[in-house]
PDB file of N, CA and C in Angstrom:
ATOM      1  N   UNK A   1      -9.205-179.302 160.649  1.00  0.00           N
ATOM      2  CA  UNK A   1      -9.264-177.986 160.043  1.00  0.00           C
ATOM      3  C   UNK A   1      -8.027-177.196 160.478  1.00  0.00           C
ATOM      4  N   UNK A   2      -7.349-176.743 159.434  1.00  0.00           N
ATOM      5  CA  UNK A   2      -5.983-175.896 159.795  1.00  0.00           C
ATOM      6  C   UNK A   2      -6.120-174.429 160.569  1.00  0.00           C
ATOM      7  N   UNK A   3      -5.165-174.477 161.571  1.00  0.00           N
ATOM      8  CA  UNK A   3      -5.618-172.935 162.485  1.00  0.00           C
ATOM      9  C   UNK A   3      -4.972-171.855 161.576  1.00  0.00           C
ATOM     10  N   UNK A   4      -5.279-170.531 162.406  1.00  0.00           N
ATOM     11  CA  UNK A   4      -4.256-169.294 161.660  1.00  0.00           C
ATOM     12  C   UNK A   4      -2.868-169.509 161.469  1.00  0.00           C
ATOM     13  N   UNK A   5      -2.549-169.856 162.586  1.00  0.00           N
ATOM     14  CA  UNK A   5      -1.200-170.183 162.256  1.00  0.00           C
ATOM     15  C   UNK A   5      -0.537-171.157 161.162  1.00  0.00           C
ATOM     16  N   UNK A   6      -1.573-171.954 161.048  1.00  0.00           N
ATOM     17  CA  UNK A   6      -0.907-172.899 159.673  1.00  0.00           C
ATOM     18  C   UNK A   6      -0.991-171.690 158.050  1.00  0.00           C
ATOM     19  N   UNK A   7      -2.153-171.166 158.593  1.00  0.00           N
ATOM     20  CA  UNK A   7      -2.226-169.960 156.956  1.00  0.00           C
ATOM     21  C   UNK A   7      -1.096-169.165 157.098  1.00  0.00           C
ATOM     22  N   UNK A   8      -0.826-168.533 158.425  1.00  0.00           N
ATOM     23  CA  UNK A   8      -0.109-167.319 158.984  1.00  0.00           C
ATOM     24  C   UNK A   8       1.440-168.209 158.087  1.00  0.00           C
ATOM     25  N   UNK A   9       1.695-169.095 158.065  1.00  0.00           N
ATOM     26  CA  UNK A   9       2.976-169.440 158.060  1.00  0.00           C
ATOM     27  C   UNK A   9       3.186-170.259 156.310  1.00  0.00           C
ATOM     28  N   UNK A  10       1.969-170.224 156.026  1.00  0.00           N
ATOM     29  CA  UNK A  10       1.505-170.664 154.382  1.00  0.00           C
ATOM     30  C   UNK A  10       1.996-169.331 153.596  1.00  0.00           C
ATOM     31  N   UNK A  11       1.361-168.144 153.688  1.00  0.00           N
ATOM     32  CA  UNK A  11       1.331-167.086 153.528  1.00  0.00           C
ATOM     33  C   UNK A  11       2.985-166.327 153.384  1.00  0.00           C
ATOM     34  N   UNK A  12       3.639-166.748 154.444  1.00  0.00           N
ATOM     35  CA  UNK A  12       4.998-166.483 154.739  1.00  0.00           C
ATOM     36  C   UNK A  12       5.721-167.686 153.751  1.00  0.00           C
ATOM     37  N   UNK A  13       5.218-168.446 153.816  1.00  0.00           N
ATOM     38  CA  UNK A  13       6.316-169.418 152.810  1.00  0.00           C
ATOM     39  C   UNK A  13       6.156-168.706 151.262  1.00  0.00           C
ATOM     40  N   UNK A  14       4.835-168.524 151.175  1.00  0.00           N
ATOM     41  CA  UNK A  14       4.618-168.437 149.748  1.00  0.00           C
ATOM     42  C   UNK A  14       5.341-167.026 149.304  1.00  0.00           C
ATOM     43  N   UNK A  15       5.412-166.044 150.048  1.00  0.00           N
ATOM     44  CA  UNK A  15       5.624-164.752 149.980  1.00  0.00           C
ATOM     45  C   UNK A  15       7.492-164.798 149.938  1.00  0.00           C
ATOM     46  N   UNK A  16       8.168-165.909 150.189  1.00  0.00           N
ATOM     47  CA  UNK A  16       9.288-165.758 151.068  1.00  0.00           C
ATOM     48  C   UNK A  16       9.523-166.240 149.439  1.00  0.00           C
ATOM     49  N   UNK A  17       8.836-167.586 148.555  1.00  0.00           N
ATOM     50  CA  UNK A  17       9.030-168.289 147.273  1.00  0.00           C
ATOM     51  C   UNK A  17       9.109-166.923 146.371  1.00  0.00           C
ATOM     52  N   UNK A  18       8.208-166.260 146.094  1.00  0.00           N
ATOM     53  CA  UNK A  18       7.795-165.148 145.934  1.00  0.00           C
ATOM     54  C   UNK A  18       9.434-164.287 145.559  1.00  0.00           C
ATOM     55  N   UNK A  19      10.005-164.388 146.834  1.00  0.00           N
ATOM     56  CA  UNK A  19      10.979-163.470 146.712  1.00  0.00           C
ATOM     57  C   UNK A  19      12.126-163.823 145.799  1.00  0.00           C
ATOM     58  N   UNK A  20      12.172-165.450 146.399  1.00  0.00           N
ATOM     59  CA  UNK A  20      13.156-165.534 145.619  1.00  0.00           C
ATOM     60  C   UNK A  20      13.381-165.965 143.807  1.00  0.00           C
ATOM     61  N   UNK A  21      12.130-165.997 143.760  1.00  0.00           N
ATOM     62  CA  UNK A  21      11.828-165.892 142.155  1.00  0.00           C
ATOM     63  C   UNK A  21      12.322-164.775 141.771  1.00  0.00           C
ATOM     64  N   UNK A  22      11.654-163.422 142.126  1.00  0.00           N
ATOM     65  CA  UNK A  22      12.335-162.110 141.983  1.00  0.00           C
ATOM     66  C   UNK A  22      13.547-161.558 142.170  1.00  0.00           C
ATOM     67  N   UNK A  23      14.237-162.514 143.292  1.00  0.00           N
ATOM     68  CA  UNK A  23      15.622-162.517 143.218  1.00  0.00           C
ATOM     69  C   UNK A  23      16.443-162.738 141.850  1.00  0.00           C
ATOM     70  N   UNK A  24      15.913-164.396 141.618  1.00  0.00           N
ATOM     71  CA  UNK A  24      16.525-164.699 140.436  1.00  0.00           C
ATOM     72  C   UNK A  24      16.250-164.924 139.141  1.00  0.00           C
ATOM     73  N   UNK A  25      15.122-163.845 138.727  1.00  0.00           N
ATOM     74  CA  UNK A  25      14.961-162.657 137.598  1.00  0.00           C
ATOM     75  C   UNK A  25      15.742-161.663 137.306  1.00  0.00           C
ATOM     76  N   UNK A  26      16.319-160.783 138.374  1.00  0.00           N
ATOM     77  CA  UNK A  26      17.300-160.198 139.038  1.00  0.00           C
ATOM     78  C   UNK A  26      18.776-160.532 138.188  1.00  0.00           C
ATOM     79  N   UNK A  27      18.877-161.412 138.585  1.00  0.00           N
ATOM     80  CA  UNK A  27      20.295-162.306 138.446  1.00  0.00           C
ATOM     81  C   UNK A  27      20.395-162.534 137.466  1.00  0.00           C
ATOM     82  N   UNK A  28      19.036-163.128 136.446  1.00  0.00           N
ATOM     83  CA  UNK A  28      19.548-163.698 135.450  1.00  0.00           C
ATOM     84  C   UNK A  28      19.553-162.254 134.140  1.00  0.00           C
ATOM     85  N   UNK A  29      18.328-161.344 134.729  1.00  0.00           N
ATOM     86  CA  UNK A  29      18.523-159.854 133.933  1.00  0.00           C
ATOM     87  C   UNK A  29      20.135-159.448 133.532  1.00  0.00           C
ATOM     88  N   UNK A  30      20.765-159.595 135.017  1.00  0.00           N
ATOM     89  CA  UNK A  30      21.966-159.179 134.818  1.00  0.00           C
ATOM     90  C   UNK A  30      22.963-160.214 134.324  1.00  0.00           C
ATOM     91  N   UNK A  31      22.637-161.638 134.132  1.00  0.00           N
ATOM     92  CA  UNK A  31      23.963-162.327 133.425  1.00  0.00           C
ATOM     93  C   UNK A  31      23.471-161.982 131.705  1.00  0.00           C
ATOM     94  N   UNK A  32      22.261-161.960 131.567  1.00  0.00           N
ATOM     95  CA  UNK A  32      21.575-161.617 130.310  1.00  0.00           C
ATOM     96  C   UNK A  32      22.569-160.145 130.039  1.00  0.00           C
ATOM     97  N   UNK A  33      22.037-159.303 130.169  1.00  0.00           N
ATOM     98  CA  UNK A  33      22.628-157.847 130.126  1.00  0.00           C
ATOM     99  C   UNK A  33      24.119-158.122 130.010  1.00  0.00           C
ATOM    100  N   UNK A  34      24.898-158.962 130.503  1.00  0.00           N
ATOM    101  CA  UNK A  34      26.761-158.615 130.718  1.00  0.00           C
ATOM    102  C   UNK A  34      26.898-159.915 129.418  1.00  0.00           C
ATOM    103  N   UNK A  35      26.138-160.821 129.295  1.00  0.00           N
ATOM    104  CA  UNK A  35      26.728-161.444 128.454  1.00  0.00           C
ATOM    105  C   UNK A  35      26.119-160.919 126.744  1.00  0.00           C
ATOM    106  N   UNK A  36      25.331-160.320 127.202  1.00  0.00           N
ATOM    107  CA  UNK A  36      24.808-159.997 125.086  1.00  0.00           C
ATOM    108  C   UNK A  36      25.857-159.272 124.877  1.00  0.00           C
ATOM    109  N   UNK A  37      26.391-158.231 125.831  1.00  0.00           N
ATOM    110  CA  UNK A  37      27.575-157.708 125.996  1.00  0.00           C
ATOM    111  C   UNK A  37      28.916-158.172 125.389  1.00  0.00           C
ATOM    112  N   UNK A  38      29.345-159.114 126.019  1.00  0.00           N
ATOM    113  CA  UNK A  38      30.216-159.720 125.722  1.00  0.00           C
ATOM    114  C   UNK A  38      30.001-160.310 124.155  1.00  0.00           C
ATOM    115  N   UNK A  39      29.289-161.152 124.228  1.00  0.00           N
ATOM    116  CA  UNK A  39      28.795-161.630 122.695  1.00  0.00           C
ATOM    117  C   UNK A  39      29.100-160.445 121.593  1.00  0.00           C
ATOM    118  N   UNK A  40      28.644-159.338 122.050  1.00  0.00           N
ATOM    119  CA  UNK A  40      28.861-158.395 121.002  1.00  0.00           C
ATOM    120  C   UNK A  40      30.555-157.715 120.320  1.00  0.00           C
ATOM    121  N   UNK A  41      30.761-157.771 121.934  1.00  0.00           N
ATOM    122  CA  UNK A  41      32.262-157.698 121.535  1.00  0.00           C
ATOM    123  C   UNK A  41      32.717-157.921 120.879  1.00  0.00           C
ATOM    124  N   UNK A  42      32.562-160.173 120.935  1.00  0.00           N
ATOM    125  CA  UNK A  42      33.850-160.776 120.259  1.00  0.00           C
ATOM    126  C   UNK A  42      32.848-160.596 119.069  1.00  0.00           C
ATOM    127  N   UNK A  43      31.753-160.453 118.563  1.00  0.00           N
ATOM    128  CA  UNK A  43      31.346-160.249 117.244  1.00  0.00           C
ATOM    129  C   UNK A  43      31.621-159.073 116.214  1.00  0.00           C
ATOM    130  N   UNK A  44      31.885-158.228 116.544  1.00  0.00           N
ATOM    131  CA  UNK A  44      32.292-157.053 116.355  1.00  0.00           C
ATOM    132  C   UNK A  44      34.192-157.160 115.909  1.00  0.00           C
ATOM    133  N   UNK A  45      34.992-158.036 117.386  1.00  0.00           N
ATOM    134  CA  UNK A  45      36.356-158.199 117.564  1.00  0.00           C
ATOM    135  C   UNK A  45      36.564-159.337 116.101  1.00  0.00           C
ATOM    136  N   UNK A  46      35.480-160.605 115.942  1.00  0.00           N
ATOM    137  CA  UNK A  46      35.586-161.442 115.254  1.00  0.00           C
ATOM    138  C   UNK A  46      35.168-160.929 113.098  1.00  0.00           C
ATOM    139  N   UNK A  47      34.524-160.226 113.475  1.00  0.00           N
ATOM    140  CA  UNK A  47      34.441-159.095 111.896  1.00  0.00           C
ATOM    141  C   UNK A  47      35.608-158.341 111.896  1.00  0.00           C
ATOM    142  N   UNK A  48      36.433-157.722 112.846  1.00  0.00           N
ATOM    143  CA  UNK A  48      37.229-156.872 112.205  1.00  0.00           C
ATOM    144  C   UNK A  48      38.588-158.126 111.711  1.00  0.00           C
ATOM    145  N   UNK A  49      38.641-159.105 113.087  1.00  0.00           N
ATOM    146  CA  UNK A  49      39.501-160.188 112.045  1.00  0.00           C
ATOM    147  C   UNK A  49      39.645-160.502 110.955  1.00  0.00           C
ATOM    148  N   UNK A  50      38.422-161.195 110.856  1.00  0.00           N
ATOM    149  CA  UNK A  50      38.072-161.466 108.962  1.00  0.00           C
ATOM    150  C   UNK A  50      38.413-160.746 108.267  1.00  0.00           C
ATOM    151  N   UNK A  51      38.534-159.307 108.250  1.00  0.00           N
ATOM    152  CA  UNK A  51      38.588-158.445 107.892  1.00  0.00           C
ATOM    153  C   UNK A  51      40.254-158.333 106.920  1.00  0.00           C
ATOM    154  N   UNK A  52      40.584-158.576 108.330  1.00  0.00           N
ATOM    155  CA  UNK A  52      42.598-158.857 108.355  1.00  0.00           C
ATOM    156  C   UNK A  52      42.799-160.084 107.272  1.00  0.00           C
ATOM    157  N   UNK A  53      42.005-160.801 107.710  1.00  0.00           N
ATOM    158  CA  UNK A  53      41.889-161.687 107.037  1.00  0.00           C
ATOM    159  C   UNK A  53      41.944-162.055 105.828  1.00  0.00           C
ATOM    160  N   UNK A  54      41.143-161.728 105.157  1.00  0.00           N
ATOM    161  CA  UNK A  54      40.989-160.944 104.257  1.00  0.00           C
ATOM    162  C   UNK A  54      41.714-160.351 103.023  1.00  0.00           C
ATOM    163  N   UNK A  55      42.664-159.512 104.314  1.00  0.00           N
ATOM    164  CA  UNK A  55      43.502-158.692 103.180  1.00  0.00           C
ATOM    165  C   UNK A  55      44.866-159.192 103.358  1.00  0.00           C
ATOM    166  N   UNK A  56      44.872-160.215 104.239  1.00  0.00           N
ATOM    167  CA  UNK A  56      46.429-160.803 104.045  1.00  0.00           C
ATOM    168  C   UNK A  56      46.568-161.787 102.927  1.00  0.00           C
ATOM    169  N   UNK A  57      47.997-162.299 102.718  1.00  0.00           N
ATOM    170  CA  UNK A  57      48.340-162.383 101.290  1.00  0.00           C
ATOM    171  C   UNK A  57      47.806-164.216 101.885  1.00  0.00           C
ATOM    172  N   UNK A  58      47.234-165.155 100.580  1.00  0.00           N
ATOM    173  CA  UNK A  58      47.126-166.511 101.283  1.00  0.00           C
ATOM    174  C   UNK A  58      48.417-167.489 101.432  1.00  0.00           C
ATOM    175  N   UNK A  59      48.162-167.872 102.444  1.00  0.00           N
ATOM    176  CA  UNK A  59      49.279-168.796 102.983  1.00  0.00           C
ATOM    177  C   UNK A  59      50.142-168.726 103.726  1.00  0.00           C
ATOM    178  N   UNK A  60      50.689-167.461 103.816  1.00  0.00           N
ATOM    179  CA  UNK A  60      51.598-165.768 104.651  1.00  0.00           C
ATOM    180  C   UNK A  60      51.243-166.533 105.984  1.00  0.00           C
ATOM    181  N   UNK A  61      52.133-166.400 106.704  1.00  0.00           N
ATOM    182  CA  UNK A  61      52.247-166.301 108.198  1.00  0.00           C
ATOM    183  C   UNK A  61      51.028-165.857 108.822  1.00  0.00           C
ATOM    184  N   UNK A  62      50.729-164.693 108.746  1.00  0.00           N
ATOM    185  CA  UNK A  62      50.316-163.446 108.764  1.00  0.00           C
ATOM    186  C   UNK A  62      48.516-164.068 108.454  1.00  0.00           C
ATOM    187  N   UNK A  63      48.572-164.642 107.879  1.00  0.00           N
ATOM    188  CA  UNK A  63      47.180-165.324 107.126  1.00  0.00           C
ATOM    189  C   UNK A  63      46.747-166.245 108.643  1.00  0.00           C
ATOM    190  N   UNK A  64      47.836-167.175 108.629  1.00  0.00           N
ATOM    191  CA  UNK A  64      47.609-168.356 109.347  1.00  0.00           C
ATOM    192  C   UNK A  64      46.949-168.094 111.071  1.00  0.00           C
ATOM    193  N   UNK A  65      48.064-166.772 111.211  1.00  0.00           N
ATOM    194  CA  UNK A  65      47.742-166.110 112.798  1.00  0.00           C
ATOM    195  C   UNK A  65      46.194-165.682 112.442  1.00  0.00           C
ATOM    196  N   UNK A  66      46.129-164.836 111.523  1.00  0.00           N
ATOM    197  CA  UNK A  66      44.591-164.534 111.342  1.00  0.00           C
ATOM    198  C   UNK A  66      43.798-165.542 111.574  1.00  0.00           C
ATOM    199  N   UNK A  67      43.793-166.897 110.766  1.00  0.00           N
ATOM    200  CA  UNK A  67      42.758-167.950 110.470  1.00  0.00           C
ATOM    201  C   UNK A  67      42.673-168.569 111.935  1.00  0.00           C
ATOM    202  N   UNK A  68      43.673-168.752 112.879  1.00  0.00           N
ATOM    203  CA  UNK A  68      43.301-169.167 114.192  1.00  0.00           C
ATOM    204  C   UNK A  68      42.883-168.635 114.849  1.00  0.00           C
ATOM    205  N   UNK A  69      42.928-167.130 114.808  1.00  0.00           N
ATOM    206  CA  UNK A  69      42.063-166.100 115.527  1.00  0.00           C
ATOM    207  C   UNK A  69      40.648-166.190 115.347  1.00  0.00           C
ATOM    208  N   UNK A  70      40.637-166.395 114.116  1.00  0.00           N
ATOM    209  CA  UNK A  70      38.909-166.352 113.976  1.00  0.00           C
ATOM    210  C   UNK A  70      38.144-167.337 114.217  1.00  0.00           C
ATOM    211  N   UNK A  71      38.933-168.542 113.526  1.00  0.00           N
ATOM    212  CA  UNK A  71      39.073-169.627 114.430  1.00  0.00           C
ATOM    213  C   UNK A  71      37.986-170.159 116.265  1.00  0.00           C
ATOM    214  N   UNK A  72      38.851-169.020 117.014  1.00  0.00           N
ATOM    215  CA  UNK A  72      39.469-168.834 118.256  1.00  0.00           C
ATOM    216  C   UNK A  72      37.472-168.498 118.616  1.00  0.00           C
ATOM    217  N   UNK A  73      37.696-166.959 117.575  1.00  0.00           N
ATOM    218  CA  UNK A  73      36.769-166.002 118.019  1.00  0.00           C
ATOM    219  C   UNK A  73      35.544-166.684 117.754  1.00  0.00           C
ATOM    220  N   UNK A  74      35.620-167.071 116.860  1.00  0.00           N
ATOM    221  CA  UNK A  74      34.238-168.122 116.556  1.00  0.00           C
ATOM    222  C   UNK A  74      33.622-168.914 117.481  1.00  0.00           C
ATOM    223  N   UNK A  75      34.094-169.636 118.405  1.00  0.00           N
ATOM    224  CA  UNK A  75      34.432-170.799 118.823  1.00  0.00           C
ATOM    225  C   UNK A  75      33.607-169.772 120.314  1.00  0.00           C
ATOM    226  N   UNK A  76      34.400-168.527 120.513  1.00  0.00           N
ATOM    227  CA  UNK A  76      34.069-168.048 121.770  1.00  0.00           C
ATOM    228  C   UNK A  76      32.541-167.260 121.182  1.00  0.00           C
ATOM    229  N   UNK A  77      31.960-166.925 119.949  1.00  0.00           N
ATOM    230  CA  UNK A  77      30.888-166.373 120.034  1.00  0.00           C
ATOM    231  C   UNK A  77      29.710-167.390 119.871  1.00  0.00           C
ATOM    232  N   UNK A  78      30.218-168.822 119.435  1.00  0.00           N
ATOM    233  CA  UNK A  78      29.423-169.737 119.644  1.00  0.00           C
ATOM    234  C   UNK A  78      29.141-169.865 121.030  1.00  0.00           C
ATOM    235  N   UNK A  79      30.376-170.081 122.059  1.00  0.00           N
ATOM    236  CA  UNK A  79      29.926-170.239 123.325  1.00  0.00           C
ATOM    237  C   UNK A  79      29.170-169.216 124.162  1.00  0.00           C
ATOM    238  N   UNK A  80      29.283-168.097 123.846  1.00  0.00           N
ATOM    239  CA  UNK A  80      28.469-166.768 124.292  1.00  0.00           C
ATOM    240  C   UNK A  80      26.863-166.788 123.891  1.00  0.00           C
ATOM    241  N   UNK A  81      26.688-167.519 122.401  1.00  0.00           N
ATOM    242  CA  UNK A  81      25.150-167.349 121.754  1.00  0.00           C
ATOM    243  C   UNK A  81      24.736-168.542 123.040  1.00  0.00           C
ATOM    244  N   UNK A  82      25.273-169.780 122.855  1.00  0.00           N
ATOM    245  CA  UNK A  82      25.103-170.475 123.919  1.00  0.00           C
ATOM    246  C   UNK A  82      24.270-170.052 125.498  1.00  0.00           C
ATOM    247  N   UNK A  83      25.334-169.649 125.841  1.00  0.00           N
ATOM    248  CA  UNK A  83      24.831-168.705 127.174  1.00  0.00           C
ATOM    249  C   UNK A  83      23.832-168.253 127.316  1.00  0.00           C
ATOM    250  N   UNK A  84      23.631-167.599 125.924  1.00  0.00           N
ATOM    251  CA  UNK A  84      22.372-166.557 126.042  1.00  0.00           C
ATOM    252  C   UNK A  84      21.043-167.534 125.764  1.00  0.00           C
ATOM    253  N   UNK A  85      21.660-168.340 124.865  1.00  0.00           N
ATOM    254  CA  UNK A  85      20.038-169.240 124.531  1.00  0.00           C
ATOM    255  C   UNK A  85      19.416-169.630 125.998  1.00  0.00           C
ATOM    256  N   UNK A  86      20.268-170.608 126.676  1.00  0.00           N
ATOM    257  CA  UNK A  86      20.466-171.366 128.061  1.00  0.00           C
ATOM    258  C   UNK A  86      19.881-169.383 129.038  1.00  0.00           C
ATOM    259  N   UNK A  87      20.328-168.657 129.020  1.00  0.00           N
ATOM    260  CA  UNK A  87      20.022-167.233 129.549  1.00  0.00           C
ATOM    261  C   UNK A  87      18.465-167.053 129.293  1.00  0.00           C
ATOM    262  N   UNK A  88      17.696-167.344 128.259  1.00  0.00           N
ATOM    263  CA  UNK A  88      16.632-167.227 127.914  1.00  0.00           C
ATOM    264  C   UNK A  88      15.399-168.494 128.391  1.00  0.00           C
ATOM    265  N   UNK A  89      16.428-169.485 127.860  1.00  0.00           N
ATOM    266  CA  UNK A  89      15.046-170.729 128.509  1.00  0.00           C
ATOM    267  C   UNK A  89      15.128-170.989 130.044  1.00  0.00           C
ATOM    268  N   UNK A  90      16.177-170.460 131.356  1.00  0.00           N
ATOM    269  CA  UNK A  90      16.193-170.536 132.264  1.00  0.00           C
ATOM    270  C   UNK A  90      14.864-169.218 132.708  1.00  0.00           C
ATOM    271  N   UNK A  91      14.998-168.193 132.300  1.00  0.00           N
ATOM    272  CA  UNK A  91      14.320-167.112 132.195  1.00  0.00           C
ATOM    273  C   UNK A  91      12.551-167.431 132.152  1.00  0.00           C
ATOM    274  N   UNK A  92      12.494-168.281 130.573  1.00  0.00           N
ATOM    275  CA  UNK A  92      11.294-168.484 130.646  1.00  0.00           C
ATOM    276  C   UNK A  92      10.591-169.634 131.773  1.00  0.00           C
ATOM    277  N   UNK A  93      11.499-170.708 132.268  1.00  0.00           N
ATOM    278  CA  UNK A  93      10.912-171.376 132.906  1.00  0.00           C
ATOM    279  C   UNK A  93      10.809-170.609 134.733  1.00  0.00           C
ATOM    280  N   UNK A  94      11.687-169.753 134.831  1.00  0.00           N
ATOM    281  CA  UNK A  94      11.449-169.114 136.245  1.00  0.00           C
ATOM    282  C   UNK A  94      10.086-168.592 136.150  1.00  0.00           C
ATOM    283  N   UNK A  95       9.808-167.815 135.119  1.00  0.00           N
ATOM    284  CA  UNK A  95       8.361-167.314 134.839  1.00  0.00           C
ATOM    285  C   UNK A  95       7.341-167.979 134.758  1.00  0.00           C
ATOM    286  N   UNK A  96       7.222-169.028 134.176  1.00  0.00           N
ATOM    287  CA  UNK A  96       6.631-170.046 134.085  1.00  0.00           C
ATOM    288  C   UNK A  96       6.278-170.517 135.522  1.00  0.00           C
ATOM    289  N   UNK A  97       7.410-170.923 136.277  1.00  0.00           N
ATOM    290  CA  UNK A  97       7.323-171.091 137.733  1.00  0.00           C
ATOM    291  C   UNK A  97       6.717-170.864 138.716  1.00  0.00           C
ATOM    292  N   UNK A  98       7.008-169.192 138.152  1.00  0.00           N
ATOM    293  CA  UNK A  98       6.320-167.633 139.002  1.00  0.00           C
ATOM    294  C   UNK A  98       4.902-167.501 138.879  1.00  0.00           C
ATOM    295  N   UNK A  99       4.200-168.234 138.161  1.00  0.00           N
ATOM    296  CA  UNK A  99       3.101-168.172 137.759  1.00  0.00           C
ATOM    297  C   UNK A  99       2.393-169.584 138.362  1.00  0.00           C
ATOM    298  N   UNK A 100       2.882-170.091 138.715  1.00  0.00           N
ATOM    299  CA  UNK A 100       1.991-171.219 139.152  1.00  0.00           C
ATOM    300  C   UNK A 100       1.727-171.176 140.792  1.00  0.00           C
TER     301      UNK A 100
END
């Protein structure tokens, strides 16, 4: 039969797990928060391209710099949605975690 001290120190582990779940809820709140951020940026940065885009003449220099930009920007708001998906299912499984 386990003494106090085995609970006394059960209690402390679990409480200590405890924390650091809440820690890194914490953490991931805030890579969540800085990266939708970011995402928004280049989405916002990547519409006004097109934009340029757009209105340059086809084939023009001027066109071509555009088309790699967006290109570019694309490429970086794919990798940002990324983040965030991976931002979300890390999220749900800490919770998930937190609960058991």
């Amino acid at each position: 039969m386990p003494n106090k001290r085995f609970y006394k120190r059960f209690a402390e582990a679990f409480q200590k797990s405890r924390e650091v779940i809440m820690e890194r809820q914490v953490i991931l709140q805030i890579a969540h928060s800085a990266t939708d951020r970011k995402y928004h940026e280049v989405r916002y940065e990547l519409e006004d391209m097109k934009k340029k885009l757009d209105a340059a003449s086809p084939g023009s220099e001027e066109a071509k710099k555009y088309k790699s930009e967006v290109d570019y920007l694309q490429q970086c708001l794919d990798g940002w949605q990324t983040t965030l998906d991976h931002i979300k299912i890390w999220s749900k499984e800490l919770d998930a975690y937190g609960k058991q």
